[in-house]
N, C-alpha and C. Protein backbone atom coordinates (compact mmCIF):
# COMPACT_ATOMS: atom_id res chain seq x y z
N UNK A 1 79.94 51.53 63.31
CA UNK A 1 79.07 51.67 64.47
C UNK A 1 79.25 50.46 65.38
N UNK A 2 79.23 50.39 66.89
CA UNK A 2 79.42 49.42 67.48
C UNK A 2 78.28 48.80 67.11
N UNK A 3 78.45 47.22 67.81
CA UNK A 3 77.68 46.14 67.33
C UNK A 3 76.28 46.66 69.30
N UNK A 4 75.46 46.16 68.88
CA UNK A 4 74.24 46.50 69.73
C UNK A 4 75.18 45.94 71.70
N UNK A 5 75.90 44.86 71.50
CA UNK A 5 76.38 43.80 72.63
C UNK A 5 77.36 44.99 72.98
N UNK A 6 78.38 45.25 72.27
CA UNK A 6 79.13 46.57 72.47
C UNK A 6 79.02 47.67 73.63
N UNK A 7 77.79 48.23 72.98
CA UNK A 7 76.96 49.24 73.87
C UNK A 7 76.30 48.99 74.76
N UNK A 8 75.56 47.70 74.58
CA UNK A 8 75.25 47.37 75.82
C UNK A 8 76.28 47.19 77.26
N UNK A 9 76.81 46.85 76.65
CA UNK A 9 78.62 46.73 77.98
C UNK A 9 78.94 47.63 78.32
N UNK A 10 79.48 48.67 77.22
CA UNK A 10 79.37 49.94 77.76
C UNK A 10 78.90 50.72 78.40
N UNK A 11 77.44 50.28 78.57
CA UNK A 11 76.34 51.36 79.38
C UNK A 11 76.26 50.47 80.85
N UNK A 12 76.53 49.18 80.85
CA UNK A 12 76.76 48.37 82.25
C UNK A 12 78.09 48.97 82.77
N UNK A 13 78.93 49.26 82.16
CA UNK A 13 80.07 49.59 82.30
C UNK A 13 80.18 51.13 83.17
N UNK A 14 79.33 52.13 82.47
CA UNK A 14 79.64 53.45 82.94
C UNK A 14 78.58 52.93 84.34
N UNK A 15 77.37 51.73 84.58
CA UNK A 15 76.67 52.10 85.91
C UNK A 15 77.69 51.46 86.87
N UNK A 16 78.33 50.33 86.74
CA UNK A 16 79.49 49.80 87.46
C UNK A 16 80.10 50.98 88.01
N UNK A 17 80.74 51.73 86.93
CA UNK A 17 81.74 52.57 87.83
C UNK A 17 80.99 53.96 88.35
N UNK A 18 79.85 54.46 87.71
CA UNK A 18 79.18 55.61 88.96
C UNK A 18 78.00 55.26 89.81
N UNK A 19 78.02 54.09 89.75
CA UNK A 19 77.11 53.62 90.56
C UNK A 19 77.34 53.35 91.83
N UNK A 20 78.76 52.96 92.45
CA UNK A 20 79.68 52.77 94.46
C UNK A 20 79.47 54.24 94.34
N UNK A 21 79.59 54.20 95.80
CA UNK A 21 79.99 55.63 96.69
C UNK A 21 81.21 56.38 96.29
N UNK A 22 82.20 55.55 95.38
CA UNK A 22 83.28 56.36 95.01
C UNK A 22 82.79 57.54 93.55
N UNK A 23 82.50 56.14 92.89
CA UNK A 23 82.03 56.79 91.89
C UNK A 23 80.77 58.16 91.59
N UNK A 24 79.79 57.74 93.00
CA UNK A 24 79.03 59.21 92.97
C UNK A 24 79.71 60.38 93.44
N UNK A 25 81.00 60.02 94.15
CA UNK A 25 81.34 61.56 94.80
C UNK A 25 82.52 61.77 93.63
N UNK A 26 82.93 60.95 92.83
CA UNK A 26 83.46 61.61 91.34
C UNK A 26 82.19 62.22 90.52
N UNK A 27 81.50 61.69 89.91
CA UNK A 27 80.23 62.25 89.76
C UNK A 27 80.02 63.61 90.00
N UNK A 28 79.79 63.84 91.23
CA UNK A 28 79.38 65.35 91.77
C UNK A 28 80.64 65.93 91.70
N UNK A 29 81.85 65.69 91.55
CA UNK A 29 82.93 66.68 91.36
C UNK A 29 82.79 67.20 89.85
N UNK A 30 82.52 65.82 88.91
CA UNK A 30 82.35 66.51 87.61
C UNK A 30 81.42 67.42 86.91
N UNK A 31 80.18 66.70 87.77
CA UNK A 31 79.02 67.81 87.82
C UNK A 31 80.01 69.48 88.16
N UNK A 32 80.20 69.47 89.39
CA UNK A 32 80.97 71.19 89.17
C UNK A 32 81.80 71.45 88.74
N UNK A 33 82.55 70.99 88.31
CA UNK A 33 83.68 70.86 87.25
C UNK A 33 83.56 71.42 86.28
N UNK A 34 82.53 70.37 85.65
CA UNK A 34 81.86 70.68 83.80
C UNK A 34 80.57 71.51 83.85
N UNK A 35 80.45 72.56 84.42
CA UNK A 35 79.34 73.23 84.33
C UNK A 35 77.63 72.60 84.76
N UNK A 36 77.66 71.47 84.90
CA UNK A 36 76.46 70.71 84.96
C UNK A 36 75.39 71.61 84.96
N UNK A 37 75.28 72.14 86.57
CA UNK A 37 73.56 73.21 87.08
C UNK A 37 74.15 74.70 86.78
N UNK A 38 75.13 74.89 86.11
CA UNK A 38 75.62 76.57 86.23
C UNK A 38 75.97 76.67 84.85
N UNK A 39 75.87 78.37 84.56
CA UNK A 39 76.35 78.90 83.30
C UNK A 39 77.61 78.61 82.91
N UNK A 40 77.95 78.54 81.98
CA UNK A 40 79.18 78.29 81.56
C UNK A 40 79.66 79.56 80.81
N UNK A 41 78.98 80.36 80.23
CA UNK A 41 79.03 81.55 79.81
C UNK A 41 80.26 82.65 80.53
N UNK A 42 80.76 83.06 79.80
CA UNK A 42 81.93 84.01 80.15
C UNK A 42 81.86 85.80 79.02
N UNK A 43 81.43 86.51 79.92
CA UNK A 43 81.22 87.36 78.50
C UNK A 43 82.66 88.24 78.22
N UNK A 44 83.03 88.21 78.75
CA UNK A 44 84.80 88.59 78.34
C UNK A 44 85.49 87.80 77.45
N UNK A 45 85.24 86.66 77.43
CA UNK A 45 85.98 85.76 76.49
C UNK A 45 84.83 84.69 75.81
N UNK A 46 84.90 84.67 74.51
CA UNK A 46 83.53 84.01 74.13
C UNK A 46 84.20 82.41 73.55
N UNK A 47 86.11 82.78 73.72
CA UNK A 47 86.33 81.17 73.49
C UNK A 47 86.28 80.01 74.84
N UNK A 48 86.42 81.45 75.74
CA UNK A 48 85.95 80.13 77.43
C UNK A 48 85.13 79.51 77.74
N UNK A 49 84.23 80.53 76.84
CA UNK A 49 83.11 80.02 77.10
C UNK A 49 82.78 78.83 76.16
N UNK A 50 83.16 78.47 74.79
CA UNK A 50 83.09 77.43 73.88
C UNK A 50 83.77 76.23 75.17
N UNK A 51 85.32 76.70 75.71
CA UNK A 51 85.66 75.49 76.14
C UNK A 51 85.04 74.68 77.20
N UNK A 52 84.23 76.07 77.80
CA UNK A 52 82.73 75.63 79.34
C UNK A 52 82.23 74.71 78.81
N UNK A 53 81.60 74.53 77.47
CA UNK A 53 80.53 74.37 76.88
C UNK A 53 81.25 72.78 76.76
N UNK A 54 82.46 72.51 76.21
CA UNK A 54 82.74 71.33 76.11
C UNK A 54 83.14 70.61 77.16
N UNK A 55 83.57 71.05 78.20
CA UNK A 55 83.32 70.33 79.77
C UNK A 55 81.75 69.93 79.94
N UNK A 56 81.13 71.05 79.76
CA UNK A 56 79.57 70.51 80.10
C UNK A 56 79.43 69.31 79.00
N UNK A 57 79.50 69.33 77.93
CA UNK A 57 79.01 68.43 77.34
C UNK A 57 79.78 67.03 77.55
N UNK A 58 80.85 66.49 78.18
CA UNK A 58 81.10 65.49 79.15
C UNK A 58 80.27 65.10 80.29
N UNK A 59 80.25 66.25 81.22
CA UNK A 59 78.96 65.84 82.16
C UNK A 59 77.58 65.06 81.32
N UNK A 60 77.33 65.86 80.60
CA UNK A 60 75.81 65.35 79.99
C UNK A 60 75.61 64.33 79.19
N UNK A 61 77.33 63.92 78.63
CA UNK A 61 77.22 62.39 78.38
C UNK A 61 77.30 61.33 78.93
N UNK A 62 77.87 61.46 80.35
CA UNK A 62 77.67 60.43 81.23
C UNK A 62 76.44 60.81 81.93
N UNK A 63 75.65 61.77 82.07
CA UNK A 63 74.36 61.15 82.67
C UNK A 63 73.34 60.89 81.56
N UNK A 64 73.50 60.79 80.24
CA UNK A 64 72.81 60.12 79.49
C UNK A 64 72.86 58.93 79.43
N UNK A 65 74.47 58.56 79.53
CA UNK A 65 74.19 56.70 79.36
C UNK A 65 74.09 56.55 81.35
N UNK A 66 74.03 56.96 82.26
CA UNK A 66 73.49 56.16 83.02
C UNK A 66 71.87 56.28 82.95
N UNK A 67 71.64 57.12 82.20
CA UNK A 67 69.74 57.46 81.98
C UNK A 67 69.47 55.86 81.75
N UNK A 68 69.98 55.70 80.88
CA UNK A 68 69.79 54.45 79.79
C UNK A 68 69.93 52.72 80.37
N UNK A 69 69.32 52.26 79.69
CA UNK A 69 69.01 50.67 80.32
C UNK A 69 69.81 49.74 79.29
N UNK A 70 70.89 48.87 79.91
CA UNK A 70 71.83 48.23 79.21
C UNK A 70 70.60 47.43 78.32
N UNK A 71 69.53 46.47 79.14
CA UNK A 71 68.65 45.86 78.02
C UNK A 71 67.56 46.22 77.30
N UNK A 72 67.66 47.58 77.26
CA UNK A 72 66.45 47.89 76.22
C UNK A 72 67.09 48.25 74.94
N UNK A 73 67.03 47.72 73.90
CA UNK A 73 67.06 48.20 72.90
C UNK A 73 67.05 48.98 72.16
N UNK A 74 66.13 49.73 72.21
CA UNK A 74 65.44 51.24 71.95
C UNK A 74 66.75 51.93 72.36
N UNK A 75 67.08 52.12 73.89
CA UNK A 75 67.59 53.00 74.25
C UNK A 75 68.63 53.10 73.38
N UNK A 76 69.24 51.88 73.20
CA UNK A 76 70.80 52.13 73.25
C UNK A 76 71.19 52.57 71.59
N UNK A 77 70.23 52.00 70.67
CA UNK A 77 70.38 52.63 69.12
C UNK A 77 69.68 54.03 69.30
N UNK A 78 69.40 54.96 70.72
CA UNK A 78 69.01 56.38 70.16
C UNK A 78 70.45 56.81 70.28
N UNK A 79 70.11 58.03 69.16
CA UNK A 79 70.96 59.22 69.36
C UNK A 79 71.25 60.41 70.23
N UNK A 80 72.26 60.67 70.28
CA UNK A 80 72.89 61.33 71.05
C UNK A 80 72.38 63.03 70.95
């Protein structure tokens, strides 16, 4: 498991880079990209839909660690 300093960097790290103007309009591309506000669901193919599902779940890990506060503690030992 990373060491607590680790993650903390890391989570400074992901606001560094979506935090400029570049980085929010990557942001919103990945948002539609990875399913973010839309179904991902495909009923013709139920493995497209597994692979929707794992694009979305990229989106939703980067807006979890920017949820998150490099110095709180708490945050950074919750789970995912």
């Amino acid at each position: 498991m990373p060491k607590q300093k680790d993650i903390s960097q890391l989570i400074k790290d992901y606001l560094e880079t979506f935090n400029t103007d570049a980085g929010k309009r990557v942001l919103e591309d990945l948002s539609t990209l990875c399913y973010e506000n839309r179904s991902s669901f495909i009923s013709e193919n139920p493995y497209h839909t597994v692979h929707n599902e794992g694009l979305r779940q990229v989106i939703l890990h980067i807006r979890r660690q920017l949820a998150k506060n490099p110095f709180e503690k708490r945050q950074l030992e919750a789970k995912e």
